[in-house]
N, C-alpha and C. Protein backbone atom coordinates (compact mmCIF):
# COMPACT_ATOMS: atom_id res chain seq x y z
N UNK A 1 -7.96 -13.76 -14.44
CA UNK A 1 -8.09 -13.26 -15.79
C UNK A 1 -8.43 -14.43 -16.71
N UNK A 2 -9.02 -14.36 -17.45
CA UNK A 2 -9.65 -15.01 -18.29
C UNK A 2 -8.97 -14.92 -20.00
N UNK A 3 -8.78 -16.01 -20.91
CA UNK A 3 -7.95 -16.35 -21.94
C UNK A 3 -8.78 -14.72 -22.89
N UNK A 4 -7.91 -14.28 -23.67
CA UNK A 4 -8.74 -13.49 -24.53
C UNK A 4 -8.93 -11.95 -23.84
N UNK A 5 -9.30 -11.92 -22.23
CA UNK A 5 -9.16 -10.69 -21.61
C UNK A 5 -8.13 -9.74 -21.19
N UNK A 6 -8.54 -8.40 -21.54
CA UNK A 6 -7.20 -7.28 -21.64
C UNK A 6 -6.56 -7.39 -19.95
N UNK A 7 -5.56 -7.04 -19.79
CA UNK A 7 -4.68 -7.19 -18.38
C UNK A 7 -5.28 -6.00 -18.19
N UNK A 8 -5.52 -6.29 -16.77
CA UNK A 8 -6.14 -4.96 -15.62
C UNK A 8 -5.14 -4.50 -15.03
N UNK A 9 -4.98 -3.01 -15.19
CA UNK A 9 -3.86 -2.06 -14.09
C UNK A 9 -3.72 -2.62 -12.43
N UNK A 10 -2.75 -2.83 -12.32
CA UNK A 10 -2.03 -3.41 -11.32
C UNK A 10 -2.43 -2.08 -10.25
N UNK A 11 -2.76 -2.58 -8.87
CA UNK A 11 -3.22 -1.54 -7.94
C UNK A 11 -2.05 -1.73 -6.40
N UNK A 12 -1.05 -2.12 -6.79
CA UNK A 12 -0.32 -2.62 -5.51
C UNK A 12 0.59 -1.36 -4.92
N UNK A 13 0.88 -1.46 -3.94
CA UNK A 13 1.56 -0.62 -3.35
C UNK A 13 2.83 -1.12 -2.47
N UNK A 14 3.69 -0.41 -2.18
CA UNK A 14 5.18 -1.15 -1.53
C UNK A 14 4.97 -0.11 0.01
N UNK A 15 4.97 -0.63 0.84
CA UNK A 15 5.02 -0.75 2.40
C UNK A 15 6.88 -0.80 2.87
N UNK A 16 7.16 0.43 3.41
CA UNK A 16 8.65 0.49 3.94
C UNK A 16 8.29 0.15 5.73
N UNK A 17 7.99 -0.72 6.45
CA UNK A 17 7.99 -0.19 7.84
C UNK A 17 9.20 -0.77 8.59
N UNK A 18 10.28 -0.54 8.08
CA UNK A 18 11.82 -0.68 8.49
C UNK A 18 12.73 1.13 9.03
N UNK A 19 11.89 1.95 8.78
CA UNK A 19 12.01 3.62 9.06
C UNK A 19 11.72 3.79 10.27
N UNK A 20 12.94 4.66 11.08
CA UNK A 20 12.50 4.53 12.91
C UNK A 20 11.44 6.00 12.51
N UNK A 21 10.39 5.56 13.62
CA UNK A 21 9.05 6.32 13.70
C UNK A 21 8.16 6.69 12.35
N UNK A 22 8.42 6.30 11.71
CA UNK A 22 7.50 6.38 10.13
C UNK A 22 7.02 5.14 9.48
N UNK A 23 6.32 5.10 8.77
CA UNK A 23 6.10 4.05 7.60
C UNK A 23 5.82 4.92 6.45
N UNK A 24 6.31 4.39 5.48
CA UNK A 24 5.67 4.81 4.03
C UNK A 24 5.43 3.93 3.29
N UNK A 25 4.23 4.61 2.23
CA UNK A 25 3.78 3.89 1.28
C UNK A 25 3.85 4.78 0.26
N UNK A 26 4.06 3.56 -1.15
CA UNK A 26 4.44 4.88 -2.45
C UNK A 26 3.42 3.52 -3.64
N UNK A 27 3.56 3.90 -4.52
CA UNK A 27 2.61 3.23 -5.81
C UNK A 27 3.92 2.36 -6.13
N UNK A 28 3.77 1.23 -6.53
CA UNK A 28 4.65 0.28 -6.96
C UNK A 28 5.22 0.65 -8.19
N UNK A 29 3.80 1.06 -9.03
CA UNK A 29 4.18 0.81 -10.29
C UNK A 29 5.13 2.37 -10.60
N UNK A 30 5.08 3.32 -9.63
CA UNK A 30 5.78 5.38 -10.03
C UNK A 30 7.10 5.10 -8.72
N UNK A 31 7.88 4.12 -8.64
CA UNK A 31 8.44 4.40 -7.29
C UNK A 31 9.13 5.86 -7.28
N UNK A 32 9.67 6.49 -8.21
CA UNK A 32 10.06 7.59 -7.95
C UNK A 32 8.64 8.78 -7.87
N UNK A 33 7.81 8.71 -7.57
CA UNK A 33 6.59 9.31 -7.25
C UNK A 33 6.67 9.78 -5.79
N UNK A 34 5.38 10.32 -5.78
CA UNK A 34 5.33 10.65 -4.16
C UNK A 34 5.27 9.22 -3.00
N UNK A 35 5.02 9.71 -1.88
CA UNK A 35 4.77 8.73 -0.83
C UNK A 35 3.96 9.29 0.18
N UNK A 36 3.27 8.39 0.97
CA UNK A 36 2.37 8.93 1.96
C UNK A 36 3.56 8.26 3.23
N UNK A 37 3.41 8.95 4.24
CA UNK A 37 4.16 8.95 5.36
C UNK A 37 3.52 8.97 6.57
N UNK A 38 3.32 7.91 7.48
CA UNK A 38 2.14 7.25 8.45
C UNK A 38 2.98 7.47 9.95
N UNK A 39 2.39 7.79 10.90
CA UNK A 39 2.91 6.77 12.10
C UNK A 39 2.49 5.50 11.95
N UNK A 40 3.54 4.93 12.85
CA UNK A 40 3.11 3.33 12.98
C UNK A 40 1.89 2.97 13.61
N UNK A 41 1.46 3.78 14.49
CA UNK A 41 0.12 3.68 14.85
C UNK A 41 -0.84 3.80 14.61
N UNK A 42 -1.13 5.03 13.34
CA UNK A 42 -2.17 5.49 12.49
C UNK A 42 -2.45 4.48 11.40
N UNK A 43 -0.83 4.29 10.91
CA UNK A 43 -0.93 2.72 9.94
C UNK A 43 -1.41 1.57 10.45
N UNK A 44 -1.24 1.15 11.80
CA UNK A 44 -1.95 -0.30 12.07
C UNK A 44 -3.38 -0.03 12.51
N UNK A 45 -4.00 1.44 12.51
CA UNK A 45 -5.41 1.29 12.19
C UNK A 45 -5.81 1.73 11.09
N UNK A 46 -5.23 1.63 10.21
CA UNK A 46 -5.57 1.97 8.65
C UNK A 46 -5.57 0.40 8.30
N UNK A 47 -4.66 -0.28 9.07
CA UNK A 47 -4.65 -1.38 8.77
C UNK A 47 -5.79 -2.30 9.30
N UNK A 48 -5.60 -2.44 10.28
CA UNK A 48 -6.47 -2.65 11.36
C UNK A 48 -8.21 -2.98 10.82
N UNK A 49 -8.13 -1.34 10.41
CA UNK A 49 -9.94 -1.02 10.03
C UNK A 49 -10.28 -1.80 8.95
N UNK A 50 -9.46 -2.41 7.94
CA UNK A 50 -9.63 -2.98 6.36
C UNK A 50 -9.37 -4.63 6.62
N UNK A 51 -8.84 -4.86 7.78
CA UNK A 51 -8.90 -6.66 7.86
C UNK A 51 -9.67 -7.02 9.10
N UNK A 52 -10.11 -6.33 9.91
CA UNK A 52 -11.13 -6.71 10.85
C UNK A 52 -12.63 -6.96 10.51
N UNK A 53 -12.78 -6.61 8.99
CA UNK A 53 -14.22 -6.99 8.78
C UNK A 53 -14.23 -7.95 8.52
N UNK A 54 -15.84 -8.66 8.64
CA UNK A 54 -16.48 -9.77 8.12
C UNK A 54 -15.96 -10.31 6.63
């Protein structure tokens, strides 16, 4: 960010994978909001697919 420029909406998300057979993810900034609810396996190619690129 640059001196003078408006703050940009924060896009982060909080990762639980301490849940036997689940992971969730919820919006950082609504924690009482919804959550998406993964296998661990579907999540490490969600994961997977977004850090294996170039």
């Amino acid at each position: 960010m640059r001196p003078g420029e408006p703050p940009r909406p924060s896009r982060t998300v909080e990762v639980a994978d301490n849940l036997p057979g689940v992971v969730a993810v919820r919006d950082s900034k609504d924690p009482a909001g919804p959550a998406l609810a993964f296998a661990p396996g579907a999540w490490r190619a969600f994961v997977t697919h977004f850090t294996d690129r170039p």
